[in-house]
Every structure is written in structure tokens, then in C-alpha cells.
C-alpha atoms as a PDB file:
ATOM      1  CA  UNK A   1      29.927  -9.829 -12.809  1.00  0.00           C
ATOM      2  CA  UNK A   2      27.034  -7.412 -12.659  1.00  0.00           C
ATOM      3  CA  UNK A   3      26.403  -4.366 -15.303  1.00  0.00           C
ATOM      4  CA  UNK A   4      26.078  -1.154 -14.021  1.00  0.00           C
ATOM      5  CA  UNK A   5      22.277  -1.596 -14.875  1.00  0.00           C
ATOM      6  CA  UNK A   6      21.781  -4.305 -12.592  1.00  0.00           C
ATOM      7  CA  UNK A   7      23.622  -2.893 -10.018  1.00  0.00           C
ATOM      8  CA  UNK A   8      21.148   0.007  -9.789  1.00  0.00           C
ATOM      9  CA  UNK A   9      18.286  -2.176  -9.825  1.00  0.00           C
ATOM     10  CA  UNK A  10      19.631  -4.578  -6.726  1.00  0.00           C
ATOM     11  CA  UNK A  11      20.257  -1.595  -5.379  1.00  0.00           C
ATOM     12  CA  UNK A  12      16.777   0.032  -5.548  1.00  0.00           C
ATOM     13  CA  UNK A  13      15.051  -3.246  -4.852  1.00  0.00           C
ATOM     14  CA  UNK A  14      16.832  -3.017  -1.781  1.00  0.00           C
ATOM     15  CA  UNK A  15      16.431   0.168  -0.527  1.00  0.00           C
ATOM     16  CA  UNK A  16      13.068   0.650  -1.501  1.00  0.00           C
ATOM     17  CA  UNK A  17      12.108  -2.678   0.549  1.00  0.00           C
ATOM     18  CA  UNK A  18      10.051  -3.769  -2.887  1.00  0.00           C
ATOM     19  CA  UNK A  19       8.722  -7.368  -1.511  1.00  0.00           C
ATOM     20  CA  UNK A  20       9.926  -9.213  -4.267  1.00  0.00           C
ATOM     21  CA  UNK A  21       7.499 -11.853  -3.655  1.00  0.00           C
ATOM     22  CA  UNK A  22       4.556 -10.001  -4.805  1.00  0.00           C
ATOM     23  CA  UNK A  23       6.068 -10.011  -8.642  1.00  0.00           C
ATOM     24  CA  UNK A  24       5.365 -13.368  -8.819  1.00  0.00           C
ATOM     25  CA  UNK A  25       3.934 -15.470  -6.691  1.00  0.00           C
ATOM     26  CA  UNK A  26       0.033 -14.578  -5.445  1.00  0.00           C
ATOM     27  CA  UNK A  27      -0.244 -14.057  -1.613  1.00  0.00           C
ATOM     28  CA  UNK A  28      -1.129 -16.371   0.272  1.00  0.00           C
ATOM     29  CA  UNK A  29      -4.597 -16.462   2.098  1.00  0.00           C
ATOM     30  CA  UNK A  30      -3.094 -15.711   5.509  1.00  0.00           C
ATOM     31  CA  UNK A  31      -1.108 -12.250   3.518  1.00  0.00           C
ATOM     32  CA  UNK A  32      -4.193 -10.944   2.837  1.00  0.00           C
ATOM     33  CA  UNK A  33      -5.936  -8.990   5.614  1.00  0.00           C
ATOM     34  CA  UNK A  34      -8.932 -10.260   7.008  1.00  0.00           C
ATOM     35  CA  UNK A  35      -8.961 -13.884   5.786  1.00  0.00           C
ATOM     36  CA  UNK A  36      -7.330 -15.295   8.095  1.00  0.00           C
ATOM     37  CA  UNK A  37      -9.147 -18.325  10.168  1.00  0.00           C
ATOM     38  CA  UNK A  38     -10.890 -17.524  13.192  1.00  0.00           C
ATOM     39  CA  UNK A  39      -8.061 -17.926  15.953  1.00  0.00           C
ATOM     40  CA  UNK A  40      -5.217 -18.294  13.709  1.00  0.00           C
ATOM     41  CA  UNK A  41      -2.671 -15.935  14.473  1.00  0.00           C
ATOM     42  CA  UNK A  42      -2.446 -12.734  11.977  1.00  0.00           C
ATOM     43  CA  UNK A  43       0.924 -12.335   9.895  1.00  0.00           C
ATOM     44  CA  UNK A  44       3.564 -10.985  11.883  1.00  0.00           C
ATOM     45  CA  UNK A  45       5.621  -9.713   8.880  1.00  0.00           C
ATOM     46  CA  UNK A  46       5.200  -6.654   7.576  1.00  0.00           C
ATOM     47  CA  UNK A  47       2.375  -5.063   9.604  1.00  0.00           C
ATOM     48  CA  UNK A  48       0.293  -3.040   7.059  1.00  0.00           C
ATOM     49  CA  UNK A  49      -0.216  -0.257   9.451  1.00  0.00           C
ATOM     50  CA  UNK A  50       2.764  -0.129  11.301  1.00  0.00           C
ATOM     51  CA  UNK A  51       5.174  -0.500   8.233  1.00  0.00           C
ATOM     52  CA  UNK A  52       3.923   2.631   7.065  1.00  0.00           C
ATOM     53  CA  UNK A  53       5.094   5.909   6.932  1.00  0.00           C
ATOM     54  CA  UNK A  54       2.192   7.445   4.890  1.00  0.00           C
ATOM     55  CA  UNK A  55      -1.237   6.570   5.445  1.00  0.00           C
ATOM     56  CA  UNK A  56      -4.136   8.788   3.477  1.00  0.00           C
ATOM     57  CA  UNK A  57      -7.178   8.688   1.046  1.00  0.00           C
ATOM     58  CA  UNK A  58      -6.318  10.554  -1.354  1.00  0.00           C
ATOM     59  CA  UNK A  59      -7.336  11.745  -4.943  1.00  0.00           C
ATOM     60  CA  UNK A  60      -4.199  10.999  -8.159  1.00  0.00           C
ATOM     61  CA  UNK A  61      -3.710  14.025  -9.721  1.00  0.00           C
ATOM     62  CA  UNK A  62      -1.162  13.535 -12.161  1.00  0.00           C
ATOM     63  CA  UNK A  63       1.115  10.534 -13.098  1.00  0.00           C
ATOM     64  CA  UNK A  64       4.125  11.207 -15.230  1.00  0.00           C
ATOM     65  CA  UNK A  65       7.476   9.277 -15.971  1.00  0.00           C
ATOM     66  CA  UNK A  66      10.494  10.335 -14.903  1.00  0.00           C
ATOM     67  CA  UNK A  67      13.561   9.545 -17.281  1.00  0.00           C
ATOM     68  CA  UNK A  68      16.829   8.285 -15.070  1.00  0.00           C
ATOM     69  CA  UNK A  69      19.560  10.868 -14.588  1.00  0.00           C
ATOM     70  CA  UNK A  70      22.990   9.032 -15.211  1.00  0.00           C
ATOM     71  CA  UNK A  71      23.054   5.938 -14.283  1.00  0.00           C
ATOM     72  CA  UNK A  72      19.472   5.985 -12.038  1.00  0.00           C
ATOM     73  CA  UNK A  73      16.423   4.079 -12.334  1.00  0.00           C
ATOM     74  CA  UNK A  74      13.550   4.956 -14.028  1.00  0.00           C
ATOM     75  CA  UNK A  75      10.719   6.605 -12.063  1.00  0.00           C
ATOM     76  CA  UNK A  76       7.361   7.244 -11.896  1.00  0.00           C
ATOM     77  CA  UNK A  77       5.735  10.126 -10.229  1.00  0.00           C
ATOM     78  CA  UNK A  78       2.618   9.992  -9.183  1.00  0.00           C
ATOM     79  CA  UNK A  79       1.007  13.420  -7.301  1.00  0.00           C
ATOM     80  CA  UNK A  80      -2.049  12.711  -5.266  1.00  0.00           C
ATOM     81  CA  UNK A  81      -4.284  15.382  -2.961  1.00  0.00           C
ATOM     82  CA  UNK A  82      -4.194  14.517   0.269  1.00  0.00           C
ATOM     83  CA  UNK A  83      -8.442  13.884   1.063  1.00  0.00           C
ATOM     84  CA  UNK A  84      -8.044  12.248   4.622  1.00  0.00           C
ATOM     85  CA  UNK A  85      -4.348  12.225   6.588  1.00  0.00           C
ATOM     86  CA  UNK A  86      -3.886   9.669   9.174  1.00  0.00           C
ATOM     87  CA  UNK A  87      -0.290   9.331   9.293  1.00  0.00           C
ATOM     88  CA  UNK A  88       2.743  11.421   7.995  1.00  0.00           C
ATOM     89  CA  UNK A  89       0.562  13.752   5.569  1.00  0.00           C
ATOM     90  CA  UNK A  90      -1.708  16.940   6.423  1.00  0.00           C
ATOM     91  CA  UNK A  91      -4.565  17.054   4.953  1.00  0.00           C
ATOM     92  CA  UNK A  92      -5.603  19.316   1.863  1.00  0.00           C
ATOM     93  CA  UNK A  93      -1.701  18.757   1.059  1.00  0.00           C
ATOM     94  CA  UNK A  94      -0.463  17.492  -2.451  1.00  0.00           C
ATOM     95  CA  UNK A  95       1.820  14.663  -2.100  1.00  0.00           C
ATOM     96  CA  UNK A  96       4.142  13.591  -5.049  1.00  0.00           C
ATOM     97  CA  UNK A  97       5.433   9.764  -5.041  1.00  0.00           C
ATOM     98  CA  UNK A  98       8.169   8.382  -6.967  1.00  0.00           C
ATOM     99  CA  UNK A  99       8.067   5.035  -7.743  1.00  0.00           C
ATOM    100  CA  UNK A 100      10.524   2.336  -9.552  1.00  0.00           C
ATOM    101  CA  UNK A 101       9.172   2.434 -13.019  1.00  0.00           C
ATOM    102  CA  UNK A 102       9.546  -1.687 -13.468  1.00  0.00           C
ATOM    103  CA  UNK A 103       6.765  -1.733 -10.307  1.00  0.00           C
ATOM    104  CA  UNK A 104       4.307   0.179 -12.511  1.00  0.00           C
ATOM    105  CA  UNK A 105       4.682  -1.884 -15.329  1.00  0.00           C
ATOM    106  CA  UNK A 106       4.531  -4.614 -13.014  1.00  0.00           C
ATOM    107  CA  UNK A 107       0.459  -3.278 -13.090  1.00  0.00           C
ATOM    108  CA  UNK A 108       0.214  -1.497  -9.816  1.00  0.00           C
ATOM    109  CA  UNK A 109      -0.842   2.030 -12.091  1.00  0.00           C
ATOM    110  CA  UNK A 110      -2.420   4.783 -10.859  1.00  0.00           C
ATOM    111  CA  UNK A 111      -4.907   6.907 -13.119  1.00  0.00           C
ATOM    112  CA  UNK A 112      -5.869  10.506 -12.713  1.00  0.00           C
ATOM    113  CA  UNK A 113      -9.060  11.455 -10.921  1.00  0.00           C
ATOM    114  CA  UNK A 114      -9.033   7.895  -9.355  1.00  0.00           C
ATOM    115  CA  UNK A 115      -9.493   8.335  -5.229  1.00  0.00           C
ATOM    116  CA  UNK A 116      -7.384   5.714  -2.626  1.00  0.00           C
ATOM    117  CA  UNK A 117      -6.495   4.711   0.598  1.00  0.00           C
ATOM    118  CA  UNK A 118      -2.722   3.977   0.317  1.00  0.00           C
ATOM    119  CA  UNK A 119      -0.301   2.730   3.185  1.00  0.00           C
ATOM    120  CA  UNK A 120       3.074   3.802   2.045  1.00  0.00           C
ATOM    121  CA  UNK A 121       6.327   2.983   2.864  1.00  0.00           C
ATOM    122  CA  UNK A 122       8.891   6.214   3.981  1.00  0.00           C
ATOM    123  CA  UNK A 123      10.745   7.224   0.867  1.00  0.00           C
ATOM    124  CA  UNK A 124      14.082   5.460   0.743  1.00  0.00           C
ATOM    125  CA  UNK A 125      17.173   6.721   0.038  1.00  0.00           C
ATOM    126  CA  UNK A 126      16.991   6.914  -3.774  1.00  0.00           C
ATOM    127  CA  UNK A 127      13.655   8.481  -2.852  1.00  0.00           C
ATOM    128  CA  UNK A 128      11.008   5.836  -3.915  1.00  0.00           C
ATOM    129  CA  UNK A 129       8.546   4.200  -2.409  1.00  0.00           C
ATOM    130  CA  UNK A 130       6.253   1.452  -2.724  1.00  0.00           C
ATOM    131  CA  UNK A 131       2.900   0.275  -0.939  1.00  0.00           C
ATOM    132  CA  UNK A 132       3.126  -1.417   1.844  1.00  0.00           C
ATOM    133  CA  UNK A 133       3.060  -5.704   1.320  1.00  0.00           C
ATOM    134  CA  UNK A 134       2.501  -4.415  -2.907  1.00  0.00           C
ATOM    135  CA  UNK A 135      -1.107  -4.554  -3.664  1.00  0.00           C
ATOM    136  CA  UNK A 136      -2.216  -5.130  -0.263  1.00  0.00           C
ATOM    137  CA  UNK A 137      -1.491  -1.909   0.988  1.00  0.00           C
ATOM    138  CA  UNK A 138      -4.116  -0.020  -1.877  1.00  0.00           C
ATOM    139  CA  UNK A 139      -7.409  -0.039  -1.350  1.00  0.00           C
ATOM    140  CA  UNK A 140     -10.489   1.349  -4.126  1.00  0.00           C
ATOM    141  CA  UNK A 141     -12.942   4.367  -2.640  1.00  0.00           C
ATOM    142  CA  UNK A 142     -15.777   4.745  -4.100  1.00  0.00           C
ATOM    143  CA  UNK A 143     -17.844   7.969  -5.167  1.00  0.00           C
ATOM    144  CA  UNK A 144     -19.451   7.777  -1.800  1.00  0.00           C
ATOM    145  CA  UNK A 145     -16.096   8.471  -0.024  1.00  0.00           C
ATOM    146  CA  UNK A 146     -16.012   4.978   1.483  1.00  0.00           C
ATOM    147  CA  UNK A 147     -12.838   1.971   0.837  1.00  0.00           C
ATOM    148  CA  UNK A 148     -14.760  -0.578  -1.484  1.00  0.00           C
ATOM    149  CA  UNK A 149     -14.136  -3.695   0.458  1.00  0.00           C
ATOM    150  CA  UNK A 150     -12.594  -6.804  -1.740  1.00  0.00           C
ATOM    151  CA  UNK A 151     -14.178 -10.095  -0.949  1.00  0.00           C
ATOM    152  CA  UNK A 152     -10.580 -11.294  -0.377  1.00  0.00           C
ATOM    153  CA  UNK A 153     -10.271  -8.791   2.371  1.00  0.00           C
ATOM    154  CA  UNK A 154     -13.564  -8.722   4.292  1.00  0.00           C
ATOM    155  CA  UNK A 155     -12.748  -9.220   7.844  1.00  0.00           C
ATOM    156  CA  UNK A 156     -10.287  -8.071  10.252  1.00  0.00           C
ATOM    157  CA  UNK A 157      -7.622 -10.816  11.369  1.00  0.00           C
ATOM    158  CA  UNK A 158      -8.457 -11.115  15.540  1.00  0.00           C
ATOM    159  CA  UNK A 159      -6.545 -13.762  17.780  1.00  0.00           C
ATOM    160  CA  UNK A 160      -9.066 -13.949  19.333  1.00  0.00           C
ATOM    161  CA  UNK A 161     -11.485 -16.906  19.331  1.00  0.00           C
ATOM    162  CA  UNK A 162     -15.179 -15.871  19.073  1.00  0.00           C
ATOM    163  CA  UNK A 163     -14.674 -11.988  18.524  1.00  0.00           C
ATOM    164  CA  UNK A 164     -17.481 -10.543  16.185  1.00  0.00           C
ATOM    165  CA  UNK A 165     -15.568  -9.454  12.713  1.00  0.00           C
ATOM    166  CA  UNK A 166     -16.626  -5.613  12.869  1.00  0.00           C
ATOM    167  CA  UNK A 167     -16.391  -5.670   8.868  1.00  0.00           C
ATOM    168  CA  UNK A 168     -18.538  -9.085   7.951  1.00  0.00           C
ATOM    169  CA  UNK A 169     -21.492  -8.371   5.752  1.00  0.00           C
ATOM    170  CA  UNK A 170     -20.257  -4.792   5.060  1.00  0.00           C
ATOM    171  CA  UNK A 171     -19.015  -3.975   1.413  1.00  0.00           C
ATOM    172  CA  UNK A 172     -17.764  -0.619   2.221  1.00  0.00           C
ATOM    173  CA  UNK A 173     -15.963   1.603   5.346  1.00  0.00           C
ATOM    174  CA  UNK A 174     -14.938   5.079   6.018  1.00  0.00           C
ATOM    175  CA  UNK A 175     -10.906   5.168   5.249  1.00  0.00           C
ATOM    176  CA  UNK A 176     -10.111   6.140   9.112  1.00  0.00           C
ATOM    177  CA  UNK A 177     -12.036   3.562  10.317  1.00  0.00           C
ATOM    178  CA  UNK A 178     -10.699   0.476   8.428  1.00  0.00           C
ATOM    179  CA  UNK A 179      -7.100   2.069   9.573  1.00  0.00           C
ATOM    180  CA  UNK A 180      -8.739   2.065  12.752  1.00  0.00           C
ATOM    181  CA  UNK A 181      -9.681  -1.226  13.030  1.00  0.00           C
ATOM    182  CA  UNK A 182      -6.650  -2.734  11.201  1.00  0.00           C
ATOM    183  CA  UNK A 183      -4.588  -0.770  13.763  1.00  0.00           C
ATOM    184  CA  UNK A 184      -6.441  -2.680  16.519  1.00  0.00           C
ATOM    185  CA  UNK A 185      -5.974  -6.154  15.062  1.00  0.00           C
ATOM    186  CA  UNK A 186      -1.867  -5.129  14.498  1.00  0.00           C
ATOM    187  CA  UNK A 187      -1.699  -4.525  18.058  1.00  0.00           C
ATOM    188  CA  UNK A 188      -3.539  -7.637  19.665  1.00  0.00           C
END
């Protein structure tokens, strides 16, 4: 028999749709976008841009823990100023987070004054929320304004065979138009 402790925390891991995998076990190549082969297929689970419910660059303001009420989970809350909407946010807004406090220690921290393009899941019903497919859906911008481009994620999965990758060679793209573009390959 469960404690009431981890109770909650099946409970939250569910309804916070937390990919458990990404605690422990590295993607795999084919997870992380734009490394897949050239006419492989891209993955069909969890669609980065489609999963989402928030999609934004954005600046952290503040991050600050949130002790559990009764018998809840500890949160983090993480406030952010909306830079660039693209889905479910207005821009200029600030937008406050909570997160389960186990997936911050986990290492996916935000720190104040540091500027992102996140793709959010809606809050659940506890009212957390995660990135979308963990670390994959958080990407660095630079001072410049532009997503810093991972060489792990240079390239935009396509289907198909001999399209030009619109991001090869590049180490950096405006936040709308890597949504833009990851849209695009989502949809083919």
C-alpha cells in the first residue's frame, strides 16, 4: 500500500503528463528535433508544437518555491514576461508557471534575467505544468534576440527525401520562425 505522499506524487506525474522517460534515460536521436535522417519519418509522439498550450520567448523574472498546502506537492513558480506570444499568451503579459518541485531539482532551473523560447504544456488540474517532451521543449536566446541553436538540434525533421534543411549551417533563428518551421515539419 501507497503513503499518502506517494499518492500525490502518482497523482501529479499523471496529471501533469511529466514524460517520465526524460528523468532517466537520454533521448534518443530520433526525440530530438532536427536529427532525424534524411527521409526517416519524424516522431509521431508528442508533437512539440502541437502538444502545446503555451508557446513564447520570454524573459524569467522571478523563481520562488512554493511550500505544499496539506497534503500537495511542492511547487515551483517561475514568472516570466511574455517577449514574443505565439500561442496561448499576449504579448507584454507576465506569465507565472508552477512547476512540480522534484522536476526542478531534476535540473530543468530557470534563473532570473535569463530569456527563452518555451513550449508548454496547458496547466493541469493541480495547476502545473511542464515543457513539452522535458528539455526538448526549452530553447537558449541569446542577447541578440535570436534561439541559440544546439548542435543536437540543427535541422528540421522533413519526410521528405531531398528537401533543403532551412536551418543547416545556421547557429541561430528568430523564435517565430523556428516555431514556424517546426510547425511545418509537424504537419507534413
Amino acid at each position: 500500500m501507497l503513503s499518502p505522499f506517494w499518492k500525490t506524487v502518482l497523482v501529479a506525474l499523471n496529471l501533469t503528463a511529466i514524460p517520465l522517460q526524460g528523468f532517466a534515460v537520454q533521448p534518443s536521436r530520433s526525440e530530438i528535433p532536427g536529427t532525424n535522417q534524411p527521409g526517416s519519418n519524424p516522431p509521431r509522439s508528442r508533437p512539440l508544437t502541437r502538444s502545446s498550450g503555451y508557446i513564447f520567448a520570454g524573459t524569467v523574472k522571478s523563481v520562488e518555491r512554493v511550500a505544499p498546502n496539506g497534503n500537495g506537492v511542492a511547487t515551483i513558480q517561475i514568472s516570466f514576461h511574455v517577449d514574443e506570444a505565439m500561442q496561448g499568451v499576449h504579448g507584454g503579459q507576465t506569465l507565472a508557471i508552477r512547476e512540480w518541485a522534484s522536476l526542478w531539482e531534476s535540473g530543468q532551473r530557470y534563473r532570473p534575467g535569463e530569456r527563452v523560447l518555451l513550449f508548454l504544456y496547458l496547466p493541469s488540474k493541480l495547476g502545473l505544468t511542464s515543457t513539452v517532451r522535458g528539455r526538448l521543449g526549452r530553447f537558449r536566446i541569446g542577447p541578440d534576440g535570436q534561439v541559440l541553436l544546439d548542435p543536437a538540434r540543427i535541422g528540421v525533421p522533413t519526410r521528405r527525401p531531398g528537401t533543403a534543411d532551412p536551418l543547416r549551417g545556421r547557429t541561430s533563428v528568430r523564435p517565430r520562425e523556428l516555431v514556424r518551421l517546426l510547425r511545418s515539419a509537424e504537419e507534413e
